[in-house]
Protein backbone atom coordinates (compact mmCIF):
# COMPACT_ATOMS: atom_id res chain seq x y z
CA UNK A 1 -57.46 -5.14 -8.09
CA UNK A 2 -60.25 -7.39 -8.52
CA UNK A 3 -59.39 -10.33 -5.99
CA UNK A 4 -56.95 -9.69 -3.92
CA UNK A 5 -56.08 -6.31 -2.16
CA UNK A 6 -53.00 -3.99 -3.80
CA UNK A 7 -49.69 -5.22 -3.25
CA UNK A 8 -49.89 -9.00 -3.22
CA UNK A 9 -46.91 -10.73 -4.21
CA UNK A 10 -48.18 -14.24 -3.50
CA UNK A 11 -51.45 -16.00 -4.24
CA UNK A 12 -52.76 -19.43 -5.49
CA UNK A 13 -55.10 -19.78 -8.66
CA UNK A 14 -57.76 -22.01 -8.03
CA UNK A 15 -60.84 -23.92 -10.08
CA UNK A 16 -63.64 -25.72 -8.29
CA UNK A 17 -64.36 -29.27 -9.40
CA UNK A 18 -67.96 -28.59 -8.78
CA UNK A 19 -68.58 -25.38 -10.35
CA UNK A 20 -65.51 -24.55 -12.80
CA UNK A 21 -66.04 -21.38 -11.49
CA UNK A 22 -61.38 -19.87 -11.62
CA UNK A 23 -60.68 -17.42 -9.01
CA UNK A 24 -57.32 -16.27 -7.17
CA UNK A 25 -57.17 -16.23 -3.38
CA UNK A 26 -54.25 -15.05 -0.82
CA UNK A 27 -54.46 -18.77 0.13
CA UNK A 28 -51.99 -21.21 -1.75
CA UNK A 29 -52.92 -24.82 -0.17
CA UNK A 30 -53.89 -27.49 -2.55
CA UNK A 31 -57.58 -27.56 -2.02
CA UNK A 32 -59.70 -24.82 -0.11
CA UNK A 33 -63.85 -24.16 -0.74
CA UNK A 34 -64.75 -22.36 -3.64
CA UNK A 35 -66.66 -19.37 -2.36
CA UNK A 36 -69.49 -19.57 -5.01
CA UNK A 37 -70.16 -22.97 -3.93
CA UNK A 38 -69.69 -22.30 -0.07
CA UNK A 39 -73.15 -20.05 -0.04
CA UNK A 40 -75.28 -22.90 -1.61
CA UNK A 41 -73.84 -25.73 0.71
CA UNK A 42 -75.98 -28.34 1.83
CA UNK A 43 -74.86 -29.06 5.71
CA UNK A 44 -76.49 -32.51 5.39
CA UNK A 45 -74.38 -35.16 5.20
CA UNK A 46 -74.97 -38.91 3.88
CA UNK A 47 -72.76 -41.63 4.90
CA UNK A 48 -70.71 -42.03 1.97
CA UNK A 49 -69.64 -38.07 2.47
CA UNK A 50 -67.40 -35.91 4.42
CA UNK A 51 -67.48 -32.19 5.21
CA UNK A 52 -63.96 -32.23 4.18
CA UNK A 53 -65.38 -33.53 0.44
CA UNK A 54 -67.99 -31.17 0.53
CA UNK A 55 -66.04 -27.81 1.82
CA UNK A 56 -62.81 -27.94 -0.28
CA UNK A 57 -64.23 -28.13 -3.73
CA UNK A 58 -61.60 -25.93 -5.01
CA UNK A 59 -58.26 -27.29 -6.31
CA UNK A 60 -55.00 -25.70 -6.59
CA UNK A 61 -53.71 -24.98 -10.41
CA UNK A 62 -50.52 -22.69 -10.17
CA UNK A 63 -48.83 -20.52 -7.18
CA UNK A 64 -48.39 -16.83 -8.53
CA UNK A 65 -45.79 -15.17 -7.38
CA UNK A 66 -44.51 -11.61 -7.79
CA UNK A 67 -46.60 -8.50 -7.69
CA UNK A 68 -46.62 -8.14 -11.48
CA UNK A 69 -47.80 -11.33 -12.27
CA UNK A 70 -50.43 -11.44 -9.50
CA UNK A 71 -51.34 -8.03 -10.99
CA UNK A 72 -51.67 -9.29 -14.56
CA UNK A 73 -53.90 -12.66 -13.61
CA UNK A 74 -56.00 -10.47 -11.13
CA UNK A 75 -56.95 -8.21 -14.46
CA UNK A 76 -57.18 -10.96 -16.74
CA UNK A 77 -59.96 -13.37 -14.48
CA UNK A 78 -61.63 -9.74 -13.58
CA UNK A 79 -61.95 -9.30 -17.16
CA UNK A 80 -64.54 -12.09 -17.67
CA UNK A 81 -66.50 -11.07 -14.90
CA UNK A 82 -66.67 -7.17 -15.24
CA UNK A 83 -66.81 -7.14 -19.16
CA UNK A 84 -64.04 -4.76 -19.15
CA UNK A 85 -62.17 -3.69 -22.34
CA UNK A 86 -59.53 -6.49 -22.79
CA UNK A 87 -57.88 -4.16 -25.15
CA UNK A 88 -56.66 -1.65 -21.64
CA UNK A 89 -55.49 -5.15 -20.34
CA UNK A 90 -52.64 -5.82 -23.30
């Protein structure tokens, strides 16, 4: 898989406010950071923000559960980054 390692039968499926970027993660809280965003973080802080703001950009659309369905969104969000053949994936 793509995301998460073989054999997951839980994970959340997240967007980041910042960056729209969708991406699945063994993680199922309600807002974590968005690892794209994460690398490009500026530490600096002004006083109307909060590290909290800053770090968890990423907010929590649905809980996947089951390995089959984890299986099926990890293909489906790896097909719009590799390119693959979405015809293998139906």
């Amino acid at each position: 898989m793509y995301y998460l390692p073989e054999g997951t039968k839980i994970c959340g499926f997240y967007e980041c406010e910042r960056c729209n970027d969708r991406f699945l993660s063994l993680q199922t809280m309600k807002k974590i950071p968005c690892p794209v965003c994460e690398q490009s973080i500026d530490y600096e802080i002004g006083p109307d923000e909060s590290l909290e703001d800053l770090l968890d950009s990423a907010k929590l659309l649905q809980v996947i559960e089951g390995e089959e369905e984890v299986e099926k969104m990890d293909a489906l969000l790896s097909l719009a980054i590799t390119g693959g053949d979405p015809d293998d994936w139906i």
